[in-house]
Protein backbone atom coordinates (compact mmCIF):
# COMPACT_ATOMS: atom_id res chain seq x y z
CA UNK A 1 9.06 23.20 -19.74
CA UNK A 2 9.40 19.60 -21.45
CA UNK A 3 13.17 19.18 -19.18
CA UNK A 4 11.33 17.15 -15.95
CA UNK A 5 14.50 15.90 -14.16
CA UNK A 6 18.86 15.31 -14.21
CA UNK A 7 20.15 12.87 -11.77
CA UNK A 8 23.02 10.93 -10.88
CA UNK A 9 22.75 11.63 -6.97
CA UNK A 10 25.63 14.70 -6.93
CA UNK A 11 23.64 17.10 -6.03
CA UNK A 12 23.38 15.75 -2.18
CA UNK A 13 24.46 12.61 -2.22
CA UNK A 14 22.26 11.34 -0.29
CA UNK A 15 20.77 8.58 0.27
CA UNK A 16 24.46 7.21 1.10
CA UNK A 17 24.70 3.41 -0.55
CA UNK A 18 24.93 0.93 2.44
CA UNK A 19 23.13 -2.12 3.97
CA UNK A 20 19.80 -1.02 5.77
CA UNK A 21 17.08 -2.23 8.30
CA UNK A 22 14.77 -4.50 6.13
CA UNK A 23 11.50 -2.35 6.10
CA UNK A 24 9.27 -0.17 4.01
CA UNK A 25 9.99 2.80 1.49
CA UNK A 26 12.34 5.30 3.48
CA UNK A 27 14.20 8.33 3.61
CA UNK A 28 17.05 7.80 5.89
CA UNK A 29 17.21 10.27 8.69
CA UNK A 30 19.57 13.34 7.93
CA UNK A 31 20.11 12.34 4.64
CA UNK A 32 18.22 15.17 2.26
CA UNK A 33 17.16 13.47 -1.47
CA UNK A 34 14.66 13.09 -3.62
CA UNK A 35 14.95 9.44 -3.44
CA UNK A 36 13.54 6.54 -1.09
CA UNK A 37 14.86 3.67 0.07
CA UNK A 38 14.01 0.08 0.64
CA UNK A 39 15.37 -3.48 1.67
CA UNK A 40 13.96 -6.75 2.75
CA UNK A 41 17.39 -7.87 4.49
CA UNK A 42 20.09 -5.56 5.43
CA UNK A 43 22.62 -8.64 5.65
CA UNK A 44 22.16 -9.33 1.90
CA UNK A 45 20.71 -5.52 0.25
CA UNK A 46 22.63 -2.61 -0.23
CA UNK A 47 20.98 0.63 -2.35
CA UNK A 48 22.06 4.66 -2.48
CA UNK A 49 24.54 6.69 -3.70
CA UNK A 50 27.96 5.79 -4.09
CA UNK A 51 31.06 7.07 -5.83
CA UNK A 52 33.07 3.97 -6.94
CA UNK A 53 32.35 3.59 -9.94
CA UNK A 54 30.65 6.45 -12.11
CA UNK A 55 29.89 6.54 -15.63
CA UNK A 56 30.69 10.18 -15.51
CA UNK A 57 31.23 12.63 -12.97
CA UNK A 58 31.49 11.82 -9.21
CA UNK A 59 28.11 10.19 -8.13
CA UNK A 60 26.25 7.32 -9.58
CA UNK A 61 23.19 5.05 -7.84
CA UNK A 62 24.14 1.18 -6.98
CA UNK A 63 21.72 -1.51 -5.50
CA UNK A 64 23.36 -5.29 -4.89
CA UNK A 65 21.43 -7.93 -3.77
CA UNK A 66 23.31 -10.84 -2.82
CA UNK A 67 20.69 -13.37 -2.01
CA UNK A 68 18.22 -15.05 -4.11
CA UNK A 69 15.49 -14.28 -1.11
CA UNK A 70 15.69 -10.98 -1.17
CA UNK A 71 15.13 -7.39 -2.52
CA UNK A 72 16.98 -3.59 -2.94
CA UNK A 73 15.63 -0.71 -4.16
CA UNK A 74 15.65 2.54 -4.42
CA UNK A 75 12.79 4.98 -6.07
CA UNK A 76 11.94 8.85 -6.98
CA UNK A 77 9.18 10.63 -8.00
CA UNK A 78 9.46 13.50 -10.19
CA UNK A 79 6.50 15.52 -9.68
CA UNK A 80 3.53 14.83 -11.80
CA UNK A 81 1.74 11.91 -13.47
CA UNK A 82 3.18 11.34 -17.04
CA UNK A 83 1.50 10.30 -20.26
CA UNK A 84 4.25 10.59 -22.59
CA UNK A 85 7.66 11.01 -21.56
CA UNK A 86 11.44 10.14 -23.32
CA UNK A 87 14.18 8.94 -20.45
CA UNK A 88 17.79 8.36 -20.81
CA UNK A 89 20.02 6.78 -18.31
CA UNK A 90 23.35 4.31 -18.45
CA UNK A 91 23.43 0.93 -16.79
CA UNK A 92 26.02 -1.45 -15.56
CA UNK A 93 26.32 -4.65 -14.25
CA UNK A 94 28.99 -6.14 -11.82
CA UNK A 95 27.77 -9.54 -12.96
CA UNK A 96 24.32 -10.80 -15.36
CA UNK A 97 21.77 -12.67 -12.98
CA UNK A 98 18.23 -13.43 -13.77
CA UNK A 99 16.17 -9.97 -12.44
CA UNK A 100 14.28 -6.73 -13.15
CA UNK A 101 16.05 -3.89 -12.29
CA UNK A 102 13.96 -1.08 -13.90
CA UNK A 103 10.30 0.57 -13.48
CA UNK A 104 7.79 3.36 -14.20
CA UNK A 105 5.13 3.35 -11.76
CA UNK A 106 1.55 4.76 -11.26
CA UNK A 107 0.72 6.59 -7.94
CA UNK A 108 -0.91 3.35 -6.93
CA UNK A 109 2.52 1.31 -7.54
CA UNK A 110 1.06 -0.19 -10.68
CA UNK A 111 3.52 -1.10 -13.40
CA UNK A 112 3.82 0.87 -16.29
CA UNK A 113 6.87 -0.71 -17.65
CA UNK A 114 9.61 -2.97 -16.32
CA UNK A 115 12.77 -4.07 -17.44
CA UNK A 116 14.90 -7.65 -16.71
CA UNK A 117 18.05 -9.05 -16.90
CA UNK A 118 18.65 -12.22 -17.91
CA UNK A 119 22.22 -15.05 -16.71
CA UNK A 120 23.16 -14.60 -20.74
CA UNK A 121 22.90 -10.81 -20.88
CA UNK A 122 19.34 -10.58 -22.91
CA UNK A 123 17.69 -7.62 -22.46
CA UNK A 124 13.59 -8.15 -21.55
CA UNK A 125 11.40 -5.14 -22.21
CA UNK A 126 7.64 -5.78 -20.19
CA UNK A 127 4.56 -3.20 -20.49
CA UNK A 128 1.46 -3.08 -18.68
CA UNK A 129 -0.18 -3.78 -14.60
CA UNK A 130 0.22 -6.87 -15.54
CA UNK A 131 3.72 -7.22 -17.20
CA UNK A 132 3.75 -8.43 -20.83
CA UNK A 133 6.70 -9.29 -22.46
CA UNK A 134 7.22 -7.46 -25.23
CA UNK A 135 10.57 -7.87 -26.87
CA UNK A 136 13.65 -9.99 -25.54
CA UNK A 137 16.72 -8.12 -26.99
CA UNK A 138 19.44 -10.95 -27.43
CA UNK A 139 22.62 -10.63 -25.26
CA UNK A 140 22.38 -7.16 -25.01
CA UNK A 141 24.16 -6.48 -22.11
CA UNK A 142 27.99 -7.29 -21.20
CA UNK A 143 29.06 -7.13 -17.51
CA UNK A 144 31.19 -4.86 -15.89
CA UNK A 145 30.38 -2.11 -19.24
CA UNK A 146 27.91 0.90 -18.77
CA UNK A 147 25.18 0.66 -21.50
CA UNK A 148 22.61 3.35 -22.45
CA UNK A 149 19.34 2.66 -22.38
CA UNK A 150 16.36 5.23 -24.01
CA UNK A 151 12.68 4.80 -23.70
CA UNK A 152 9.92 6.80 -25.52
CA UNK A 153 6.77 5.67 -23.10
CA UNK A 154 3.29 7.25 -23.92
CA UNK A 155 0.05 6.15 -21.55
CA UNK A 156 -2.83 4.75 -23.67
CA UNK A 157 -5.41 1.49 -23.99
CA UNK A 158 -2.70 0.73 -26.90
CA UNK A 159 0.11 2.23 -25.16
CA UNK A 160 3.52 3.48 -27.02
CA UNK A 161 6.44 2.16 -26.11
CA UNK A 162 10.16 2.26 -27.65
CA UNK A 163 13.25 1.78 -26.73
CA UNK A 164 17.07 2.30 -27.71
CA UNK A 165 20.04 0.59 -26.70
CA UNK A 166 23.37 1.69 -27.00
CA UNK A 167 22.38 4.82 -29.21
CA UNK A 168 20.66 1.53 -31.88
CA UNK A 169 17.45 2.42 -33.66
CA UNK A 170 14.39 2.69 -32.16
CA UNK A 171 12.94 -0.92 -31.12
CA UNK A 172 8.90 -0.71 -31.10
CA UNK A 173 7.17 -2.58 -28.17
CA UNK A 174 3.83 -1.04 -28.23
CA UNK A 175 0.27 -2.33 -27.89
CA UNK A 176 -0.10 -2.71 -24.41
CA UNK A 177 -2.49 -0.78 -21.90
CA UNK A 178 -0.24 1.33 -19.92
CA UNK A 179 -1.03 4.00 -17.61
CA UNK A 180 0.78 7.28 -16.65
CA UNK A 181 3.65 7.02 -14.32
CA UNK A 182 4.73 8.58 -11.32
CA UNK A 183 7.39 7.04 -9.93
CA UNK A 184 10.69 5.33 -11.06
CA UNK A 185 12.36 2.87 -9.20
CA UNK A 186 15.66 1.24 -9.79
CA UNK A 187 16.36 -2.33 -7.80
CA UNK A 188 14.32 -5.72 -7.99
CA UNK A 189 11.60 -4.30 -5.57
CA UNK A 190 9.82 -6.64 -4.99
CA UNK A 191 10.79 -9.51 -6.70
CA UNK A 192 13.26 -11.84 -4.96
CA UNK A 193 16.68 -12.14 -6.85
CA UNK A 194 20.22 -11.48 -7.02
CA UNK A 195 21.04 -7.98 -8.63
CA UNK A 196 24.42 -6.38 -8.66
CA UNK A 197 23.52 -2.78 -10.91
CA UNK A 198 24.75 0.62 -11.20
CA UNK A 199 22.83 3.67 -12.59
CA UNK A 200 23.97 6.95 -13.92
CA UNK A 201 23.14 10.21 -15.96
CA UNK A 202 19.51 9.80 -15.66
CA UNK A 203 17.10 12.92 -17.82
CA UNK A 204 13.84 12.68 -17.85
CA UNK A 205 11.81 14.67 -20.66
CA UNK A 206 8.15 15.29 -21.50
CA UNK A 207 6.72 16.23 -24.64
CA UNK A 208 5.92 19.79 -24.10
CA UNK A 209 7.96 22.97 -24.70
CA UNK A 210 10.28 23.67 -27.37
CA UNK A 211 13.47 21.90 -26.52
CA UNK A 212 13.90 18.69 -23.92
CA UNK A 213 10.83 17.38 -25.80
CA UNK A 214 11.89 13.79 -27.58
CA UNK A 215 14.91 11.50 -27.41
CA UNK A 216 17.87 12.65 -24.71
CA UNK A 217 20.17 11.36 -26.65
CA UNK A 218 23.55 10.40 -24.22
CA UNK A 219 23.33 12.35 -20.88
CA UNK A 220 26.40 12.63 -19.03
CA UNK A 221 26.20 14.91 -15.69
CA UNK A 222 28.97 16.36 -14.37
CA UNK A 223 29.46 17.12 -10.82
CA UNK A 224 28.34 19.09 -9.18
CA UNK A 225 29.26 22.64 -9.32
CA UNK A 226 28.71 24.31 -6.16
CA UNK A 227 29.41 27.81 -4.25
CA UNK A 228 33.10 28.85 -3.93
CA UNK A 229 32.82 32.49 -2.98
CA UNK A 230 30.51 35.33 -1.95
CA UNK A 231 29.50 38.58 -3.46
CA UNK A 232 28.20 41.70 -2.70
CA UNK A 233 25.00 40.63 -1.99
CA UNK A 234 25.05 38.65 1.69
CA UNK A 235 21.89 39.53 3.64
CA UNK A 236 21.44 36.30 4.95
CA UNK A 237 23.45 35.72 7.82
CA UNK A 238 25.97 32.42 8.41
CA UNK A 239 25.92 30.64 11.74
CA UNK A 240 29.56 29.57 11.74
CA UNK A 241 32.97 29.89 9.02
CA UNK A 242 34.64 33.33 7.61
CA UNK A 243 32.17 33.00 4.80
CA UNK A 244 28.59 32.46 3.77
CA UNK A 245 29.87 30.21 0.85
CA UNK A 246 31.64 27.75 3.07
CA UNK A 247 28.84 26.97 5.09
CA UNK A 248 26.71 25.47 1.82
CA UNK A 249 29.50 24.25 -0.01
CA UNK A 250 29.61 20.49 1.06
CA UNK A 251 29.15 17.93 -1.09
CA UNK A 252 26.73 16.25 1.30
CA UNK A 253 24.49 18.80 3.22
CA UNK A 254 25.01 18.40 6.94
CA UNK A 255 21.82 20.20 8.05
CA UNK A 256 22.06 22.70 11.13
CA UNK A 257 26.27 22.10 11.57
CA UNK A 258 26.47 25.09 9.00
CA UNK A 259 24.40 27.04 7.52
CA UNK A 260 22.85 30.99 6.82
CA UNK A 261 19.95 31.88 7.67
CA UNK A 262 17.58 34.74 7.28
CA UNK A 263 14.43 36.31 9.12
CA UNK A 264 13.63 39.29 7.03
CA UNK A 265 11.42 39.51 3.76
CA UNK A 266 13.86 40.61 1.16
CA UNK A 267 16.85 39.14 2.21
CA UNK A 268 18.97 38.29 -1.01
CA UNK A 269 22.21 36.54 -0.82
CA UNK A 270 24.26 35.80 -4.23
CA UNK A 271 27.16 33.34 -4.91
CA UNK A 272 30.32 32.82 -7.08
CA UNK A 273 30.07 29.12 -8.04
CA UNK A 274 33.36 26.86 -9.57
CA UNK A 275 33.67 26.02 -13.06
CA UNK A 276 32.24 23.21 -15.63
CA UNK A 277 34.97 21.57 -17.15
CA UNK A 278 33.51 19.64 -19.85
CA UNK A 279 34.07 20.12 -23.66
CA UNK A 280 34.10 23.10 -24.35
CA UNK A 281 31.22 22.26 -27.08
CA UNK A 282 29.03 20.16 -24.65
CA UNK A 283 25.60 20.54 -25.40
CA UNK A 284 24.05 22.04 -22.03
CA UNK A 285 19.68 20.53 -22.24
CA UNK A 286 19.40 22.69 -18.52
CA UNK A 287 20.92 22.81 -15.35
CA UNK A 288 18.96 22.06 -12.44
CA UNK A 289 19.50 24.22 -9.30
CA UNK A 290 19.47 22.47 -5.87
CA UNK A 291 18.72 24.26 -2.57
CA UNK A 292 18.56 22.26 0.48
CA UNK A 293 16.60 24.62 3.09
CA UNK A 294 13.75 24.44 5.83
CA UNK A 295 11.28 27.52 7.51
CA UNK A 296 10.43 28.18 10.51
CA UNK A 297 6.96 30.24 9.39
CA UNK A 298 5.77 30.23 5.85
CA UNK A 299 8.18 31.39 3.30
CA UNK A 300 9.55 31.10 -0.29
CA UNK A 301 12.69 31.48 -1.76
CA UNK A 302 13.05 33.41 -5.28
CA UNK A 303 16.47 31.82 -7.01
CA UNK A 304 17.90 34.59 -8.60
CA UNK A 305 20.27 34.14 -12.13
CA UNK A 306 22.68 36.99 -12.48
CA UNK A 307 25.62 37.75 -14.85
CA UNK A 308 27.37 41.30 -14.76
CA UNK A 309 24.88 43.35 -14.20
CA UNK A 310 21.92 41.60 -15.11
CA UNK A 311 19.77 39.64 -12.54
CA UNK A 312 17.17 37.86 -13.34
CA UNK A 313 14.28 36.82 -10.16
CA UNK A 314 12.54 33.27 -11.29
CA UNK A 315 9.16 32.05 -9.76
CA UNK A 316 9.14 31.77 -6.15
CA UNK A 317 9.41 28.49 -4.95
CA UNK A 318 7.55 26.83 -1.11
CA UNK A 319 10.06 25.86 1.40
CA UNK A 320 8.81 22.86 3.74
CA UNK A 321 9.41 22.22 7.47
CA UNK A 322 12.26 20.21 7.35
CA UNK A 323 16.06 19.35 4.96
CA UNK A 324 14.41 15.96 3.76
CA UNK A 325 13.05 16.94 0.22
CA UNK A 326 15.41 19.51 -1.44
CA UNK A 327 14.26 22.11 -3.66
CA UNK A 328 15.04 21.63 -7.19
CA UNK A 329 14.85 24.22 -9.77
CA UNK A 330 14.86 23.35 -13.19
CA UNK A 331 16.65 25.80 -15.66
CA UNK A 332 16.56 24.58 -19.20
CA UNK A 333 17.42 27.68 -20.68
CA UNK A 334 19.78 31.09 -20.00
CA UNK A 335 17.18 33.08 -18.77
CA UNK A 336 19.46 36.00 -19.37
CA UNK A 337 20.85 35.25 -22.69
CA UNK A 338 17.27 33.88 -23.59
CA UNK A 339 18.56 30.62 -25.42
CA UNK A 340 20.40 27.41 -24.45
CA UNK A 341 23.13 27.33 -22.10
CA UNK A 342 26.26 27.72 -23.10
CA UNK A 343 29.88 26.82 -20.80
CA UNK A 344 31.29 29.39 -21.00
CA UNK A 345 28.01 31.83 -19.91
CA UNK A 346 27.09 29.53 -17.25
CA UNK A 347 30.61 29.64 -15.93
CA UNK A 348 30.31 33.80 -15.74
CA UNK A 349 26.87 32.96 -14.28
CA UNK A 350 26.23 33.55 -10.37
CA UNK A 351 23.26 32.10 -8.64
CA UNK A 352 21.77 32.85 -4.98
CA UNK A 353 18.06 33.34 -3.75
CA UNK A 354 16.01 35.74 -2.18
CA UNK A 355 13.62 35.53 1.15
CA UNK A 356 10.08 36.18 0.86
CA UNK A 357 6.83 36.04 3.24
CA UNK A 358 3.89 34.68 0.70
């Protein structure tokens, strides 16, 4: 599977973008995500998920730092330590001001590669622990305008590194030691500066597999398309509502306020889910499937695919002892049709999950 990771916070919306407690990486209580948070001041940094303002879709992330003292952040990790990997992601600015705004990290919060801003809208592409500037890409970037960025980064002692801007050629940076990454933080973390950026549509691929394995190309994720009514199949029992759909249809999960739940192995409860509504020739890379849930005793959940009367069982997945990290299941291709998505079967397509004791 080369497809490692969509984002452009819909699928919880958490962590919700406000001013916070100055303090250390964070995920804010009740607030399910795969990303942390962090701020040195909460009168002057704001980070999370907001909806102003997306590129596309509902969601997008925003971090503003309105003091030259200060720092906002926010950061994910997406599994596994990467030597070569291709990201995609768009970029705005309320306003250009001299700051980095952009990193792969190690596991040890070493820099594999950073990115700046600069007051006249250059664009400053560093490599390496200790960041080496490696091209300056002249007034780049226009305020107030969502740019795409792409990088192509591969860990070595002479590490590869390219990037594209604005769908441009490829611009080589290489030659730098750079180890694998880990984690990717957007936000001037923790360099002091004033930063007013907005992030969306972000796909991460590796080099593996047959498909989702080079450039991205120019995301754009939709929202989110969630449960809108039940089927046959509802052995999971809700705790409130007049159906199991409506208590994990909301945009942002509220945790035990509504939910099903089941205590029996087997247990397999399937959903109707709303329509995409993009272009009807969109090219679908995967869809990733999102299930916000927490055990009791040991358990898995097997997401199931099914379209008429076809149902496909994927690989069981662990479910932890709390909401706070939310299962995602990455589906880059029909399983069913065995081949790339297509609108129109992914619309006919139901989803759901079954209960299993490991």
């Amino acid at each position: 599977m080369a497809l490692k990771g969509l984002d452009s916070g819909e699928a919880t919306r958490f962590p919700i973008y406000t001013a916070r407690t100055a303090g250390s990486w964070t995920k804010p209580v009740h607030e399910p995500s795969a990303w942390q948070v962090i701020s040195s001041n909460s009168g002057y940094s704001s980070e999370g998920v907001a909806t102003t303002d997306p590129y596309h879709g509902n969601t997008h992330f925003r971090v503003q730092c309105t003091n030259a003292a200060h720092t906002a952040a926010m950061r994910r990790e997406f599994g596994a330590d990467f030597s070569e990997t291709y990201l995609a992601f768009h970029v705005k600015f309320d306003s250009l001001t001299n700051a980095p705004f952009f990193f792969l990290r190690t596991s040890a919060d070493a820099i594999a590669v950073r990115l700046n801003i600069d007051s006249t809208g250059n664009l400053l592409v560093y490599a390496g622990t200790t960041p080496t500037l490696k091209r300056t890409i002249a007034t780049a970037i226009t305020p107030n305008n969502w740019h795409h960025i792409e990088l192509h980064v591969k860990a070595a002692v002479s590490g590869t590194l390219e990037i594209k801007l604005d769908s441009g050629a490829a611009l080589d940076c290489s030659g730098t030691n750079m180890s694998a990454w880990r984690l990717l933080e957007f936000g001037n973390h923790p360099t002091t500066s004033i930063l007013y950026a907005q992030m969306d549509s972000l796909q991460v691929n590796d080099t593996t597999g047959t498909v989702n394995n080079s450039w991205p190309g120019t995301p754009r994720i939709p929202g989110a398309i969630r449960p809108n009514q039940d089927t046959a199949a509802t052995d999971w029992t809700r705790n409130s509502e007049d159906a199991d759909y409506k208590t994990i249809d909301e945009p942002a999960p509220d945790e035990d306020n509504s939910y099903i739940y089941s205590s029996a192995d087997g247990d397999t409860s399937i959903f109707e889910f709303s329509d995409m509504a993009e272009p009807a020739n969109s090219l679908i890379p995967g869809i990733v499937l999102t299930i916000v849930a927490k055990r009791a005793d040991p358990a898995q959940i097997i997401p199931i695919v099914k379209r008429g009367v076809t149902s496909v069982e994927l690989d069981p997945v662990d479910v932890g002892p709390d909401y706070m990290t939310p299962i995602e299941v990455i589906i880059e291709e029909d399983p069913i049709a065995e081949g790339p998505w297509t609108q129109t079967n992914l619309n006919d397509t139901e989803f759901g999950f079954k209960h299993v004791v490991p």
